[in-house]
N, C-alpha and C. Protein backbone atom coordinates (compact mmCIF):
# COMPACT_ATOMS: atom_id res chain seq x y z
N UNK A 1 193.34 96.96 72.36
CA UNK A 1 192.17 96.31 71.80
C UNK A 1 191.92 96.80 70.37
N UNK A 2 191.99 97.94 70.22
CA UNK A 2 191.85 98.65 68.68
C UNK A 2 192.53 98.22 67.91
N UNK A 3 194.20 97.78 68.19
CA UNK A 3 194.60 97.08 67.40
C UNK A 3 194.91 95.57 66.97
N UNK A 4 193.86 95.33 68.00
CA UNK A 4 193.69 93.34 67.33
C UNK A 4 192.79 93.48 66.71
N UNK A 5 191.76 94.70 66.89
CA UNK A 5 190.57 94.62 65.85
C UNK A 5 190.55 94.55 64.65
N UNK A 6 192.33 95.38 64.32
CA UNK A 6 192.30 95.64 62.74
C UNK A 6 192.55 94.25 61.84
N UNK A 7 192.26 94.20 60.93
CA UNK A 7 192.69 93.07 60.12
C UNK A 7 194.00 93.16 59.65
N UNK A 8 194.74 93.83 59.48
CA UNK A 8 195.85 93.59 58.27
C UNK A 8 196.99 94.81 59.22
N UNK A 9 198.13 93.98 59.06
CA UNK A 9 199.64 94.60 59.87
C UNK A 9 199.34 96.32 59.20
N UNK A 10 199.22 96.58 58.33
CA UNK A 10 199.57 98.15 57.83
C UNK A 10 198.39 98.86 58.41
N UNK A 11 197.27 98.91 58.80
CA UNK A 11 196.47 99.49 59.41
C UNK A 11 196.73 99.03 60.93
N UNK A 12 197.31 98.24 61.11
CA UNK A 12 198.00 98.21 62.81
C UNK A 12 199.12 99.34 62.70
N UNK A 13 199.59 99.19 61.73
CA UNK A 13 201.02 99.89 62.20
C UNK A 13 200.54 101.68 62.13
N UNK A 14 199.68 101.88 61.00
CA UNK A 14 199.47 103.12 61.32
C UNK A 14 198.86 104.27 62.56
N UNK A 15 198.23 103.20 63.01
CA UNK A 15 197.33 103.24 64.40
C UNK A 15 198.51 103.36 65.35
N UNK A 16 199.34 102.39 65.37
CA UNK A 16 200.39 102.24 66.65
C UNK A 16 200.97 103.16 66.55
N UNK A 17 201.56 104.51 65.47
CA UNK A 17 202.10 105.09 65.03
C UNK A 17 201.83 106.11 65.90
N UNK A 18 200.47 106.18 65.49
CA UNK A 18 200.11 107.69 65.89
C UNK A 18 200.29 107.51 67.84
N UNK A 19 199.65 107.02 67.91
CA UNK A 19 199.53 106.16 69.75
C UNK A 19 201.39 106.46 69.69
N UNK A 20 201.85 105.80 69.71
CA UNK A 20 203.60 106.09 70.11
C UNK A 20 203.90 107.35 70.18
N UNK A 21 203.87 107.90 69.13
CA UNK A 21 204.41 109.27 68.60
C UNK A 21 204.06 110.22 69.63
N UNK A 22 202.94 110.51 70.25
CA UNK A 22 202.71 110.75 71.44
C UNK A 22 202.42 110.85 72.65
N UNK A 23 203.52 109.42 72.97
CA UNK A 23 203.53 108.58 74.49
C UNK A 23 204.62 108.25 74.53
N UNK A 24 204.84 108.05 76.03
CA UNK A 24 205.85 107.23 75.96
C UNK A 24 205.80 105.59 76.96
N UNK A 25 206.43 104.93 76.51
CA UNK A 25 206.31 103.41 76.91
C UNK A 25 207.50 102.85 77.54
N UNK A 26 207.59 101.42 78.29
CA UNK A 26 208.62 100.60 78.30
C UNK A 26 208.79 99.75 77.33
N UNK A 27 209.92 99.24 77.57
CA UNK A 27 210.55 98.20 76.47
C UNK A 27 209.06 97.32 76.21
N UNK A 28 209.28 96.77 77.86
CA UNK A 28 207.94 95.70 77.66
C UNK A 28 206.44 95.92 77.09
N UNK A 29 206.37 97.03 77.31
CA UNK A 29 204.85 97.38 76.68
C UNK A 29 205.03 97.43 75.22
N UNK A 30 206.40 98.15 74.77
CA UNK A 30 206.35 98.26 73.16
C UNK A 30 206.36 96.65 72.82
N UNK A 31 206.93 95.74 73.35
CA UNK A 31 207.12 94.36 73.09
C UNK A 31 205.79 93.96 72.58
N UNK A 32 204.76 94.29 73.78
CA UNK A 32 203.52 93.47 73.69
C UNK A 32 202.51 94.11 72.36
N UNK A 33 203.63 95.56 72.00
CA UNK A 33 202.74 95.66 70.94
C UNK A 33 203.27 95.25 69.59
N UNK A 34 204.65 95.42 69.83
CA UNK A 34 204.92 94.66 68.87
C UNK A 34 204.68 93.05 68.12
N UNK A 35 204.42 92.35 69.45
CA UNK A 35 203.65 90.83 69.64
C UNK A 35 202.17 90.61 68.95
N UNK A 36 201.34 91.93 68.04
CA UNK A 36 200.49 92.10 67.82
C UNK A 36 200.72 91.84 65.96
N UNK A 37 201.68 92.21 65.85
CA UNK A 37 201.70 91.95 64.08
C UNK A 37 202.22 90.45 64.05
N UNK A 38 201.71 90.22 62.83
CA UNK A 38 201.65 88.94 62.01
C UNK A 38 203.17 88.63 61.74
N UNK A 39 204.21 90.23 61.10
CA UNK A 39 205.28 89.70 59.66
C UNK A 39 206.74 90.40 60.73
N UNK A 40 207.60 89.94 60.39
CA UNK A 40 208.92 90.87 60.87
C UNK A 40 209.08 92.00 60.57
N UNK A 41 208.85 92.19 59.23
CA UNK A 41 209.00 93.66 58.48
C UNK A 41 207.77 94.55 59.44
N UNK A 42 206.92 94.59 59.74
CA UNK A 42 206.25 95.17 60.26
C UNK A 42 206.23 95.80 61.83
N UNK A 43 206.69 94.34 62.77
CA UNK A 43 207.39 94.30 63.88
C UNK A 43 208.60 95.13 64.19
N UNK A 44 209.61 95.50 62.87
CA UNK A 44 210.76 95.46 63.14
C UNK A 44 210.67 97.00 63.10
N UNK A 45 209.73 98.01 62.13
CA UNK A 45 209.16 98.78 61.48
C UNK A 45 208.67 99.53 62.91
N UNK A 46 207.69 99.14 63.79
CA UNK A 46 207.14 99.36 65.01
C UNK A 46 208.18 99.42 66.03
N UNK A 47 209.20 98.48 66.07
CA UNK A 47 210.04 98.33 66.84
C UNK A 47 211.28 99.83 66.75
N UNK A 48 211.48 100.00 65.74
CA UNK A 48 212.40 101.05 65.05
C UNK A 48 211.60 102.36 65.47
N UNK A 49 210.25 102.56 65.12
CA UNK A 49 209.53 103.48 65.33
C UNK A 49 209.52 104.00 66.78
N UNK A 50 209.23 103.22 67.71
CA UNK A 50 209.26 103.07 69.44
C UNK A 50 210.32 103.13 70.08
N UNK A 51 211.56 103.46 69.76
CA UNK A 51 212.88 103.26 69.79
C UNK A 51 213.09 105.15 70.80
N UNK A 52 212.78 105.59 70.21
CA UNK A 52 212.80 106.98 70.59
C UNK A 52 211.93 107.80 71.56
N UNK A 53 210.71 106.83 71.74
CA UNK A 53 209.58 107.10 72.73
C UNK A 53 209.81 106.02 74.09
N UNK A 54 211.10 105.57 73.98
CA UNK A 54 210.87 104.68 74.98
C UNK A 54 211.82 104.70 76.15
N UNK A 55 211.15 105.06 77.41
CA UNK A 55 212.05 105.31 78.53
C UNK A 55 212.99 104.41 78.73
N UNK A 56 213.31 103.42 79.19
CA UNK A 56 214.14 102.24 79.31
C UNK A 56 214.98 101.67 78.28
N UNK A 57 215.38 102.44 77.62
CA UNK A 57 216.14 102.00 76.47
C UNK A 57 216.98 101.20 76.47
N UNK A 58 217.82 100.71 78.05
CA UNK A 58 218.41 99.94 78.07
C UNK A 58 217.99 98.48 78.58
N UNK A 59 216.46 98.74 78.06
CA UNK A 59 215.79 97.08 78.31
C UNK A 59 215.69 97.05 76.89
N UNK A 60 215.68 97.29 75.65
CA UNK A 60 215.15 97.25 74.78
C UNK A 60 215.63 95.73 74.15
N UNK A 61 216.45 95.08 74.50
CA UNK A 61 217.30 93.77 74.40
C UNK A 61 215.68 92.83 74.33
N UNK A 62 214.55 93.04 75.43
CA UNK A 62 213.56 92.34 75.70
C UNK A 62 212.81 92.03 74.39
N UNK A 63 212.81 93.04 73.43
CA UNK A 63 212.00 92.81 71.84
C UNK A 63 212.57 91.46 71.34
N UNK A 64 213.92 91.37 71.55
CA UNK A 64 214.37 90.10 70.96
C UNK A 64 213.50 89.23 70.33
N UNK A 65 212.76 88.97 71.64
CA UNK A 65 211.82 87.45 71.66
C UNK A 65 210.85 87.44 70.38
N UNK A 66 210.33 88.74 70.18
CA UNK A 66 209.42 89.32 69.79
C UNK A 66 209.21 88.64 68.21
N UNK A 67 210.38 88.85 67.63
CA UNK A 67 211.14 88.70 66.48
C UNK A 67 211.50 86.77 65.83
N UNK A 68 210.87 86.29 64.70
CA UNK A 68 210.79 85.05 64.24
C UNK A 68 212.25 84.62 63.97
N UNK A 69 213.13 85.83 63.02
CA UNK A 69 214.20 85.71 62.10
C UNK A 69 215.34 86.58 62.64
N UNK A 70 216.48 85.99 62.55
CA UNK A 70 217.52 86.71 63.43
C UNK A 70 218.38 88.22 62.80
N UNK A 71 218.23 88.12 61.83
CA UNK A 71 218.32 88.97 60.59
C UNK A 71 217.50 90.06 60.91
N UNK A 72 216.23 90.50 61.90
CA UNK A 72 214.98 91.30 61.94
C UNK A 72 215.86 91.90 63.28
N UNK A 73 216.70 90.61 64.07
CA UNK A 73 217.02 90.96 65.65
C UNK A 73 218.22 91.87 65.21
N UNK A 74 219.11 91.30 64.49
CA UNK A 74 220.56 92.20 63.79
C UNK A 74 219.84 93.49 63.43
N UNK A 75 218.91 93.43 62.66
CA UNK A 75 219.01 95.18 62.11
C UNK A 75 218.41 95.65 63.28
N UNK A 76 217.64 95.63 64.08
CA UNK A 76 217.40 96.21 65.30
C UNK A 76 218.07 96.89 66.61
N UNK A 77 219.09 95.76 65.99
CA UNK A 77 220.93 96.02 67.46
C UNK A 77 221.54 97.16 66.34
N UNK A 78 221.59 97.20 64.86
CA UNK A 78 222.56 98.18 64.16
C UNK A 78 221.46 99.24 64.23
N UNK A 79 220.34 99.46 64.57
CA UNK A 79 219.55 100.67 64.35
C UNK A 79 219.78 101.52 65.62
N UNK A 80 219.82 100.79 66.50
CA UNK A 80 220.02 101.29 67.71
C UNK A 80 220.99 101.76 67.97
N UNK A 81 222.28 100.81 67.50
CA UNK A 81 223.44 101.52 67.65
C UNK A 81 223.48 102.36 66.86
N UNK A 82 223.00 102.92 66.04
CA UNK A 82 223.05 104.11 65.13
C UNK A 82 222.52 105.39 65.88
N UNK A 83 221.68 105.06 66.04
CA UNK A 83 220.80 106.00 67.35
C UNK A 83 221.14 106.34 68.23
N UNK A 84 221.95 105.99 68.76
CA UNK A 84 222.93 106.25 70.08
C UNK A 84 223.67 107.54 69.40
């Protein structure tokens, strides 16, 4: 709820930041928060961020949807595979 309140993706993202950083989530929950920003860059940003807090890593395929531009979905599959 705190973060539909905010107006503008960069005060979402800083909020989600802190909230992640010390929790941990599923794919699907990071999804639904990722489903909360407006831009890709921001999404993709959150998505990258949650990557490391997230038990199920091998659902993480589920963000896909999440994502407008396929280019946002590619750097997401090479970030990950980097991460590995």
């Amino acid at each position: 709820q705190t973060l539909k309140n905010e107006g503008f993706d960069n005060s979402r993202l800083t909020i989600a930041k802190q909230t992640i950083g010390t929790n941990y989530f599923t794919a699907a929950q990071v999804k639904e928060l990722v489903q909360l920003f407006s831009f890709d860059n921001s999404k993709l940003d959150l998505a990258k961020f949650s990557y490391r807090n997230t038990v199920d890593k091998n659902n993480y395929f589920l963000l896909n949807d999440a994502f407008s531009f396929s280019n946002s979905k590619e750097e997401l599959a090479r970030y990950i595979q980097a991460y590995r």
